[in-house]
C-alpha atoms as a PDB file:
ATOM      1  CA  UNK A   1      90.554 182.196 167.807  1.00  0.00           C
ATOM      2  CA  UNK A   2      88.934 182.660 171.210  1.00  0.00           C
ATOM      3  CA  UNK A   3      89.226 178.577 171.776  1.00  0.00           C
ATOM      4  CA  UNK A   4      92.871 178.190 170.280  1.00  0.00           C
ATOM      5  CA  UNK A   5      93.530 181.038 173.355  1.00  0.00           C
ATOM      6  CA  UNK A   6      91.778 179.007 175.820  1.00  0.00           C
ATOM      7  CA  UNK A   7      93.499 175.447 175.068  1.00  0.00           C
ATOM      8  CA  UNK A   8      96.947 177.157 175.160  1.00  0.00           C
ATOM      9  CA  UNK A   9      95.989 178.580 178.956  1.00  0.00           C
ATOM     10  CA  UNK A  10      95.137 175.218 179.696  1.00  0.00           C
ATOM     11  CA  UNK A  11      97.911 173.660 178.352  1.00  0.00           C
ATOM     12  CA  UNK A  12     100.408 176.100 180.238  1.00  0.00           C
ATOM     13  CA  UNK A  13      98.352 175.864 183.747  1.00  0.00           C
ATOM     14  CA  UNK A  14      99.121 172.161 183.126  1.00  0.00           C
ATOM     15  CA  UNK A  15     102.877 171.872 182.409  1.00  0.00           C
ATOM     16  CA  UNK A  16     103.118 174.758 185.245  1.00  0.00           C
ATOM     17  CA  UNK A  17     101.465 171.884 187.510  1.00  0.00           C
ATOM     18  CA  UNK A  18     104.055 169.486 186.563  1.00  0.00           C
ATOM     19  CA  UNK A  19     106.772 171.173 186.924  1.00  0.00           C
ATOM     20  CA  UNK A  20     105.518 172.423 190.448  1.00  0.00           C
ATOM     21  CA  UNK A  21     105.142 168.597 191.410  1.00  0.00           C
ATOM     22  CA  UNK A  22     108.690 167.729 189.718  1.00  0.00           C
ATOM     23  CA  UNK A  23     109.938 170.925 192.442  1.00  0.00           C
ATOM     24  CA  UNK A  24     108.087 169.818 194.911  1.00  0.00           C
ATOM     25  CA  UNK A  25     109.020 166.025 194.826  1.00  0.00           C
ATOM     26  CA  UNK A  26     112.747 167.249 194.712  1.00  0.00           C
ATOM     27  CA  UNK A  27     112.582 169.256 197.410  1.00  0.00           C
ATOM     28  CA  UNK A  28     111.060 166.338 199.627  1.00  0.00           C
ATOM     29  CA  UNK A  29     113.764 163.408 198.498  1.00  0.00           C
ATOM     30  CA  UNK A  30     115.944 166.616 199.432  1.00  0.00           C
ATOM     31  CA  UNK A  31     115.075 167.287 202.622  1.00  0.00           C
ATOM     32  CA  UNK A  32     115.403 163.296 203.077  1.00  0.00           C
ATOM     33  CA  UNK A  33     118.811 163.250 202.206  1.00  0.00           C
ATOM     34  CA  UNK A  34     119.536 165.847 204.603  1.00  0.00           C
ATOM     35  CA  UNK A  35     117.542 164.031 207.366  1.00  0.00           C
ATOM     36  CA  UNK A  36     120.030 161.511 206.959  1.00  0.00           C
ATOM     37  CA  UNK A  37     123.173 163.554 206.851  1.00  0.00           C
ATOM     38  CA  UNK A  38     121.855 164.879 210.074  1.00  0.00           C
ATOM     39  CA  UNK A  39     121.397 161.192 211.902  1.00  0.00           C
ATOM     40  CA  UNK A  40     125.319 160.473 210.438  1.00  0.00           C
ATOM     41  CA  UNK A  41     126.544 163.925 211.889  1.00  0.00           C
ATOM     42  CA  UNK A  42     124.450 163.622 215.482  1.00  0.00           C
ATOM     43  CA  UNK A  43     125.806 159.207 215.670  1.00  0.00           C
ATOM     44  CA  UNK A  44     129.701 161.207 214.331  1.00  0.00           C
ATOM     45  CA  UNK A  45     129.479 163.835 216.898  1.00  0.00           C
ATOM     46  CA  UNK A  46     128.975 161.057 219.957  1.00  0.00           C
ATOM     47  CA  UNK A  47     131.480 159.147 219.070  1.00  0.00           C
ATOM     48  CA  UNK A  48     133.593 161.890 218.690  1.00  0.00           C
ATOM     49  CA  UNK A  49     132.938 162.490 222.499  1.00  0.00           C
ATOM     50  CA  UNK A  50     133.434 159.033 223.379  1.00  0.00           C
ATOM     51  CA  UNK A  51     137.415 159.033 221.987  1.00  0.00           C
ATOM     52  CA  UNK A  52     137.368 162.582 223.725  1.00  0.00           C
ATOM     53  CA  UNK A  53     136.643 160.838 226.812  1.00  0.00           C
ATOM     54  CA  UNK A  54     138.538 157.823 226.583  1.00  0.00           C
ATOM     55  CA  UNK A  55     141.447 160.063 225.797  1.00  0.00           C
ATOM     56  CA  UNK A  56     141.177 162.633 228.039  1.00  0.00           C
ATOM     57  CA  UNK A  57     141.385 159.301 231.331  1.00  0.00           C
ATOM     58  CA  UNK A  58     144.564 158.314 229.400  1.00  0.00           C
ATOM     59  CA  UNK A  59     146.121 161.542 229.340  1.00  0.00           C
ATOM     60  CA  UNK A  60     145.434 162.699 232.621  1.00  0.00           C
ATOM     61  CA  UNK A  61     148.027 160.432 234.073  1.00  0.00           C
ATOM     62  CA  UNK A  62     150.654 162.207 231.702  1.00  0.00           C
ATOM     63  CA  UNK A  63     149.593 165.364 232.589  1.00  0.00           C
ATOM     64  CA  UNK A  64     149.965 164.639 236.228  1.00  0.00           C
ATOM     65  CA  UNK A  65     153.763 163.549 235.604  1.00  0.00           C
ATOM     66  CA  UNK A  66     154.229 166.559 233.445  1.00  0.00           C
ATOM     67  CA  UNK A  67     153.158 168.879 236.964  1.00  0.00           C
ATOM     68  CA  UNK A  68     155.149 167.114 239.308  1.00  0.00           C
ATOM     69  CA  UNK A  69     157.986 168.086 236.695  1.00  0.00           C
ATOM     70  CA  UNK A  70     156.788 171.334 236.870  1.00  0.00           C
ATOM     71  CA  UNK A  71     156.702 171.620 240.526  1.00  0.00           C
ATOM     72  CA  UNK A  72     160.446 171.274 240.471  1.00  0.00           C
ATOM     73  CA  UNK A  73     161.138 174.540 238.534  1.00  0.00           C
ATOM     74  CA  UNK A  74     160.907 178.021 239.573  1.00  0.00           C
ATOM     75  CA  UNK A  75     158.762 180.443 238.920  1.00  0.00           C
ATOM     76  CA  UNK A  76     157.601 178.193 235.973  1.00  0.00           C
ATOM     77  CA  UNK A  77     154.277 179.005 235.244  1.00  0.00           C
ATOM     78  CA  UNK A  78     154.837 183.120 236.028  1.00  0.00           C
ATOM     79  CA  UNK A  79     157.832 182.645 233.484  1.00  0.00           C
ATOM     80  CA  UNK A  80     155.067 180.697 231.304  1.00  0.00           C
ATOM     81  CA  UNK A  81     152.414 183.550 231.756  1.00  0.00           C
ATOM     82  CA  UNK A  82     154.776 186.733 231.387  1.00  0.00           C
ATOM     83  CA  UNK A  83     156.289 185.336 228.161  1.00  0.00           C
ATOM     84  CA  UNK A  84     152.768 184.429 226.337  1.00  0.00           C
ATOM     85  CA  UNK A  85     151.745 187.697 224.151  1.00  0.00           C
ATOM     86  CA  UNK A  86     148.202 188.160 225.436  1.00  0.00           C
ATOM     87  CA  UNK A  87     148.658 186.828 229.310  1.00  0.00           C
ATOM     88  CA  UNK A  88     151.716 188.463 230.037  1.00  0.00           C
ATOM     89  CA  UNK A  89     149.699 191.812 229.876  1.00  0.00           C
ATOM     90  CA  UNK A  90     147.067 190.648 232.219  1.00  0.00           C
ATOM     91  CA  UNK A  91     149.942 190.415 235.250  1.00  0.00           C
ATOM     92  CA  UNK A  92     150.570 193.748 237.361  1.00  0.00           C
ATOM     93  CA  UNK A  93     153.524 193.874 239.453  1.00  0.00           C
ATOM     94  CA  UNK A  94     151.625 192.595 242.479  1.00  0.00           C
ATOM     95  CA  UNK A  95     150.167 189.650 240.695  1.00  0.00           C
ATOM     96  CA  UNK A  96     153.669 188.616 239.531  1.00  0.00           C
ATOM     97  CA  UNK A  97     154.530 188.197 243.435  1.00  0.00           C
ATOM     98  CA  UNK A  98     151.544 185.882 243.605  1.00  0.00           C
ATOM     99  CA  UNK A  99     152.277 183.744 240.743  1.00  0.00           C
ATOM    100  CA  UNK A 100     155.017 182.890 242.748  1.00  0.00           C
ATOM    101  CA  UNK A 101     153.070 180.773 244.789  1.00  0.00           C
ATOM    102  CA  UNK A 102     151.568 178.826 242.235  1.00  0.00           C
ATOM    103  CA  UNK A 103     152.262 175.257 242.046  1.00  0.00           C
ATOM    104  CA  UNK A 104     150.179 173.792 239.457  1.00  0.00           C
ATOM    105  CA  UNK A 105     147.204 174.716 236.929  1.00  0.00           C
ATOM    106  CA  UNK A 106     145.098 172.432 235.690  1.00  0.00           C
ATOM    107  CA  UNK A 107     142.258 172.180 233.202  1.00  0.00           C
ATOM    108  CA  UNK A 108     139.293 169.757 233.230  1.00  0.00           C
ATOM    109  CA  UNK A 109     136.282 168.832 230.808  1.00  0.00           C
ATOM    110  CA  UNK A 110     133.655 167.510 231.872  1.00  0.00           C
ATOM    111  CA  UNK A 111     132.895 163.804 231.970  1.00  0.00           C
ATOM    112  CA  UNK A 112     130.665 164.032 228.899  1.00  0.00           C
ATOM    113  CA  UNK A 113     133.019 166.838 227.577  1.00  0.00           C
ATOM    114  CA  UNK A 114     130.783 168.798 225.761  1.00  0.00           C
ATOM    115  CA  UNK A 115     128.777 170.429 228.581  1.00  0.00           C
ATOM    116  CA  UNK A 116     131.745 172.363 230.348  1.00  0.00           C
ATOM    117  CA  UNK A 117     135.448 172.645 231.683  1.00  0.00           C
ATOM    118  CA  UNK A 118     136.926 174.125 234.538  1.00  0.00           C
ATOM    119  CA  UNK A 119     140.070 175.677 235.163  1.00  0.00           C
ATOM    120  CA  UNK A 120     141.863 175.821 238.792  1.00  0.00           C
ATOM    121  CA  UNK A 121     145.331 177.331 239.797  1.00  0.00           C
ATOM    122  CA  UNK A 122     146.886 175.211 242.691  1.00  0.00           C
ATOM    123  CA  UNK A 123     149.093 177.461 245.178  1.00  0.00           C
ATOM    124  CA  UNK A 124     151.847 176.711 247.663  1.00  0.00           C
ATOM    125  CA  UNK A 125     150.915 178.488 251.172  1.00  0.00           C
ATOM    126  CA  UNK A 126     151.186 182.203 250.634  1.00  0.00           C
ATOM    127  CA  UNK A 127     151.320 185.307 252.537  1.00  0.00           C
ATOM    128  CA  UNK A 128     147.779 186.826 250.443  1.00  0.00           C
ATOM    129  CA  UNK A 129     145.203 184.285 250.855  1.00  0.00           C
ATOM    130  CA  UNK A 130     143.549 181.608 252.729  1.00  0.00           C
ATOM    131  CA  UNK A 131     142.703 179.238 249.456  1.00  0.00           C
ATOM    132  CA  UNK A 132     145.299 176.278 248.207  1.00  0.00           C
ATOM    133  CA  UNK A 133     143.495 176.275 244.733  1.00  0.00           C
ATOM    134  CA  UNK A 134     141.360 178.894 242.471  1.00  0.00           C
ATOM    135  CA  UNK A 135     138.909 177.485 240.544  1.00  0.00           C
ATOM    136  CA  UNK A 136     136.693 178.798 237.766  1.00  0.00           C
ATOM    137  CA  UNK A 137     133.937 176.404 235.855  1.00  0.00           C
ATOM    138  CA  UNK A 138     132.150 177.047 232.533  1.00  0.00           C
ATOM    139  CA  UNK A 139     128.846 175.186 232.211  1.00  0.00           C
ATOM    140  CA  UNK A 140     127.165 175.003 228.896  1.00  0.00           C
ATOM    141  CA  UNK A 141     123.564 175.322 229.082  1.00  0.00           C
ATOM    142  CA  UNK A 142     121.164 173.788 226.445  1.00  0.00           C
ATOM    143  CA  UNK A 143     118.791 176.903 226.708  1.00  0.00           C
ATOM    144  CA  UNK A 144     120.323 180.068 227.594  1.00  0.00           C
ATOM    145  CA  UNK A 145     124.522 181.296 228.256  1.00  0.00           C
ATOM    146  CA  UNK A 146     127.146 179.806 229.843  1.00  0.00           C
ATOM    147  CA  UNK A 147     126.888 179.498 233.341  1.00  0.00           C
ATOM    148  CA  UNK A 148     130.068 180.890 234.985  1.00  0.00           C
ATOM    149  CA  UNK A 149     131.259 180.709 238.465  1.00  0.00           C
ATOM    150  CA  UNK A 150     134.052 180.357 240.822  1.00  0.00           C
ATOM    151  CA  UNK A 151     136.259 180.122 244.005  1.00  0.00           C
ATOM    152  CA  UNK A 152     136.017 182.975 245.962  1.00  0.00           C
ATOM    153  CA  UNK A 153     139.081 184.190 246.757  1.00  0.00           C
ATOM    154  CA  UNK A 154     139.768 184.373 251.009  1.00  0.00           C
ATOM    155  CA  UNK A 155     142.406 187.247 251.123  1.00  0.00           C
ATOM    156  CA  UNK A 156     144.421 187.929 254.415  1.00  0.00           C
ATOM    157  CA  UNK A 157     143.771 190.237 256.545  1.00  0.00           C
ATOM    158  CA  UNK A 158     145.776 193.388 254.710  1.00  0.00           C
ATOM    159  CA  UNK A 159     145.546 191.996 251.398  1.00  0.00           C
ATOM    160  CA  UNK A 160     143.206 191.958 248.755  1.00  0.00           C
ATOM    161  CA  UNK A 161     140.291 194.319 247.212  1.00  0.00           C
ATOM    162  CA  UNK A 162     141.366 197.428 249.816  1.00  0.00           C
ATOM    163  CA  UNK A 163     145.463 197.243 248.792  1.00  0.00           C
ATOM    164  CA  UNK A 164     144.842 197.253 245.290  1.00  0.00           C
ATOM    165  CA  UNK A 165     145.036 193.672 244.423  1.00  0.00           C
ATOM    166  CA  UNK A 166     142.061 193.450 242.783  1.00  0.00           C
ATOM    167  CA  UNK A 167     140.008 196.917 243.377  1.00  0.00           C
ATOM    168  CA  UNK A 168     136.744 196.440 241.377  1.00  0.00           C
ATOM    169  CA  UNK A 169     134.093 197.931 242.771  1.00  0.00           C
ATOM    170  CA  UNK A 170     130.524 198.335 241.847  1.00  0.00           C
ATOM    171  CA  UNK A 171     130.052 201.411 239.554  1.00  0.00           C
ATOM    172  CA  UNK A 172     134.270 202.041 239.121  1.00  0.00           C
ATOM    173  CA  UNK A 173     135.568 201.075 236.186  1.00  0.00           C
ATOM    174  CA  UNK A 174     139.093 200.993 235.825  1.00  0.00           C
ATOM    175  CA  UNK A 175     141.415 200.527 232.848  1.00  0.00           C
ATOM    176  CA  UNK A 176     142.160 197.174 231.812  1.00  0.00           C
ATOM    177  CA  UNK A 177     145.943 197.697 232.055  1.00  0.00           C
ATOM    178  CA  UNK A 178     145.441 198.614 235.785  1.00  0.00           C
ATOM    179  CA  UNK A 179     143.393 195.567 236.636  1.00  0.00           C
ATOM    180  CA  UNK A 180     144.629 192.484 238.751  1.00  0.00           C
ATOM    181  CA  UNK A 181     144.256 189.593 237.152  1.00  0.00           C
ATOM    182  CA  UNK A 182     142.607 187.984 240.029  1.00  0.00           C
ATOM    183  CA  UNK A 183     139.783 190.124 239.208  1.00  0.00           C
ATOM    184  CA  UNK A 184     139.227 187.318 236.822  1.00  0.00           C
ATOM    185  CA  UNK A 185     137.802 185.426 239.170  1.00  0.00           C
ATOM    186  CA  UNK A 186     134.986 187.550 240.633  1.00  0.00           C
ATOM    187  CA  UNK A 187     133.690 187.865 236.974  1.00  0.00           C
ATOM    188  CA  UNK A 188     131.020 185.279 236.987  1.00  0.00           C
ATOM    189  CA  UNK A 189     127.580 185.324 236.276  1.00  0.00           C
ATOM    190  CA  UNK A 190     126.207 187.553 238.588  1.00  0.00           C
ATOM    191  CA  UNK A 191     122.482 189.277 236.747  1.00  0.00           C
ATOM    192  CA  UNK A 192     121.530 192.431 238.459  1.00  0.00           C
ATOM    193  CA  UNK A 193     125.173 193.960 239.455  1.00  0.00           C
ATOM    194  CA  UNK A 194     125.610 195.597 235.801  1.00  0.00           C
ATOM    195  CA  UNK A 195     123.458 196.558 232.965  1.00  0.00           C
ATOM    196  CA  UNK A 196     123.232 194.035 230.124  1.00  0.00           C
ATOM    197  CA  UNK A 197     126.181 195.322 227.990  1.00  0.00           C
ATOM    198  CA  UNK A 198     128.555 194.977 230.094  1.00  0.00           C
ATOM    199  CA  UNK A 199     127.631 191.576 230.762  1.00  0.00           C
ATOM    200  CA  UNK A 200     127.749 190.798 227.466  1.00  0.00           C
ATOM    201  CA  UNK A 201     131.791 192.892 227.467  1.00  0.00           C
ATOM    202  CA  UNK A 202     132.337 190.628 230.358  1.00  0.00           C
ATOM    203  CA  UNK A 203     131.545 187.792 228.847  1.00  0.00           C
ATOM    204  CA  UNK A 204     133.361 188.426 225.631  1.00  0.00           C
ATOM    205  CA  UNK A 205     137.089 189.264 227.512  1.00  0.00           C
ATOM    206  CA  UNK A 206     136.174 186.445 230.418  1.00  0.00           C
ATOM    207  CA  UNK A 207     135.784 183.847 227.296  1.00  0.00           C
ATOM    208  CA  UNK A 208     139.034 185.140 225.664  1.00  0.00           C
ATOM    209  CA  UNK A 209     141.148 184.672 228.768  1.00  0.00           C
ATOM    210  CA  UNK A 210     139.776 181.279 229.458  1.00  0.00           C
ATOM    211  CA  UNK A 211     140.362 180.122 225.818  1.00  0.00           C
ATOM    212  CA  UNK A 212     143.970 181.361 225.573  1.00  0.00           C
ATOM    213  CA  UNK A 213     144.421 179.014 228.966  1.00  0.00           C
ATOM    214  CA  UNK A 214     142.253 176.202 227.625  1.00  0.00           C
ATOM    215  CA  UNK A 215     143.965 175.894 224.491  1.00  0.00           C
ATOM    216  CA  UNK A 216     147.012 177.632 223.949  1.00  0.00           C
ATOM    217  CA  UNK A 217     148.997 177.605 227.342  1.00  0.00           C
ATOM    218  CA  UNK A 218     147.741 174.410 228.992  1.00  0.00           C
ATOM    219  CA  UNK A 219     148.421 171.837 225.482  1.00  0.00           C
ATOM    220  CA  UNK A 220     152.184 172.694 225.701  1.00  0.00           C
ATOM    221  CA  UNK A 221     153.461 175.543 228.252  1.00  0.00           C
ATOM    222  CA  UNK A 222     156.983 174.902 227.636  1.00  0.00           C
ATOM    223  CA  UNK A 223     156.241 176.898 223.855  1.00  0.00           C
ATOM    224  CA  UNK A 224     156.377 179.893 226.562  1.00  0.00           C
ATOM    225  CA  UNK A 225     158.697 179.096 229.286  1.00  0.00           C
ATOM    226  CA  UNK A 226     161.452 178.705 226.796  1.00  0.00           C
ATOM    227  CA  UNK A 227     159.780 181.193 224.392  1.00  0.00           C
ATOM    228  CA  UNK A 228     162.965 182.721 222.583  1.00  0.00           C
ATOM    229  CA  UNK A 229     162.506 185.601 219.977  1.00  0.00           C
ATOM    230  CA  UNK A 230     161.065 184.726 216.368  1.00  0.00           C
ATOM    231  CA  UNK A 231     163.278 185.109 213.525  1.00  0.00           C
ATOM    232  CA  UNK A 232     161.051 188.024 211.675  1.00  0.00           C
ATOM    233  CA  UNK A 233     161.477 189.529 215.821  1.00  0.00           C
ATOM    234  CA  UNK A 234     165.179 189.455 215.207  1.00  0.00           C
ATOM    235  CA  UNK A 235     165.580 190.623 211.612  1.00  0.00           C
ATOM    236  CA  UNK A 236     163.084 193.583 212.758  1.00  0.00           C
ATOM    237  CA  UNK A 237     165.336 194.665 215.406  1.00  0.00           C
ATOM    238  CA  UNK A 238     168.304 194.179 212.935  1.00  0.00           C
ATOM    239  CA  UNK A 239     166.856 196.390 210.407  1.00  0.00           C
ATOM    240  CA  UNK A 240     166.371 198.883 213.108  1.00  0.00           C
ATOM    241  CA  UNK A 241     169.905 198.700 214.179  1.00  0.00           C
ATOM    242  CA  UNK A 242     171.038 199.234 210.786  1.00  0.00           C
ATOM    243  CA  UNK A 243     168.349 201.863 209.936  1.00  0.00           C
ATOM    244  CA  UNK A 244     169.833 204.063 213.045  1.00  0.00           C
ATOM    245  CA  UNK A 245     173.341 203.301 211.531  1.00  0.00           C
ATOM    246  CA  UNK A 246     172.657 204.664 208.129  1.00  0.00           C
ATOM    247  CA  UNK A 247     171.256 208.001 209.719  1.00  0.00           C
ATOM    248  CA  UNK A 248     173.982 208.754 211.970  1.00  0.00           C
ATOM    249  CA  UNK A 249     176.234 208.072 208.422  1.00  0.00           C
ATOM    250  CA  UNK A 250     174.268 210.887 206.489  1.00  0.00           C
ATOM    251  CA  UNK A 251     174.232 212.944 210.053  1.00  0.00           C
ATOM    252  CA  UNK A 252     178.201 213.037 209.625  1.00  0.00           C
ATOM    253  CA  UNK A 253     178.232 213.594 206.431  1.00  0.00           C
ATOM    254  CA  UNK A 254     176.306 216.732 206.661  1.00  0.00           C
ATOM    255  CA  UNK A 255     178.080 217.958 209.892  1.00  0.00           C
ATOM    256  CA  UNK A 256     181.739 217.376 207.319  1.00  0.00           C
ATOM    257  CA  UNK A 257     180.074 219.337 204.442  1.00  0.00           C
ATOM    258  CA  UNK A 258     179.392 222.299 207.049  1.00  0.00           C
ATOM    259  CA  UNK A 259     182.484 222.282 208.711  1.00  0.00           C
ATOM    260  CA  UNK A 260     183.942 222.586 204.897  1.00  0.00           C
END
């Protein structure tokens, strides 16, 4: 009895073996296969890049014709900014008199394309600062965040941080509907002026605006300088209208019955 036991153990241990060698084996020609899907999605992702770059030569040229255009229309790009549902809200009253100045934006990869972009606002000669152009760059590091900086912004003498323009000081928050949106441009990477968290915040709503420029304005900012009302906007606002219409109808009624 005791030997039937022992052959059965051995029997078991043995299957047990081969099937850990069948899991094994599997798991190698496995991790082959994905070897290679990884060698087909690193040689896709360059050449990706490449047409990137070849396209982004040819349509520079196009985009340069599309800002002399531009140039030739008023208040284009405030227009642009005001009517866009998330930038329009980042403009106080004061910044809307700057926007007047501005000529041109424009927005640049990099030459390899995947390791940054920049974004610069070009500006007619203006009564607030010294600078023709306001740049900001994003630099993606292999180890560690994206590197941020930017122009500095050369204010005349009267305007600027002490007039409200873009009053941001060190310790003094201030809510984000009473921010300039010039203040955009002194967030940057600076370690040691805030805590940790709110460099992460700042990151976070500094990547947000930068994105919405990147690629929702810039691709095709005539969407929001002739931005007219979407249909559910209109039936919305008709419903209202005939909402109020049908209350002041039962509002006479009642004021008949009681005079009855």
């Amino acid at each position: 009895m005791g030997a039937d036991k022992g052959k059965k153990q051995k029997v078991d241990e043995e299957n047990n073996n081969i099937i850990d060698e069948k899991l094994i084996f599997s798991i190698e020609k496995l991790q082959e296969i994905q070897d290679e899907l990884e060698k087909i999605n690193e040689k896709a992702s360059d050449e990706v890049l490449e047409v990137e770059q070849k396209y982004n030569e040819i349509r520079k040229p196009v985009y340069d014709k599309r800002n002399d255009v531009i140039s030739s229309i008023s208040d284009f790009w405030l227009t642009a900014f005001l009517s866009h549902p998330v930038l329009g809200n980042l403009l106080t009253e004061e910044d809307q008199k700057i926007f007047k100045f501005v000529s041109s934006i424009e927005v640049e990869d990099s030459k390899d394309v995947k390791s940054g972009h920049s974004i610069t606002f070009n500006f007619k000669p203006n009564p607030y600062f010294e600078n023709s152009k306001l740049s900001k760059t994003y630099t993606f590091l292999e180890d560690g965040p994206t590197k941020i900086t930017a122009t500095t912004i050369k204010w005349k003498e009267g305007m600027g941080i002490p007039n409200g323009v873009a009053d941001k000081k060190k310790g003094n928050k201030r809510s984000h509907a009473e921010e300039s949106f010039f203040t955009w441009f002194s967030e940057v990477n600076q370690k040691g002026d805030v805590d940790d968290d709110e460099n992460e915040i700042l990151d976070i709503q500094d990547d947000e605006v930068a994105e919405i420029i990147k690629d929702d304005l810039w691709p095709n900012p005539l969407n929001y300088f002739d931005h007219e009302p979407d249909e559910e906007d209109i039936e919305s606002d008709e419903g209202k209208d005939s909402g109020g219409s049908e209350e002041e109808e039962e509002d006479e009624d009642d004021e008949d019955e009681e005079d009855e």
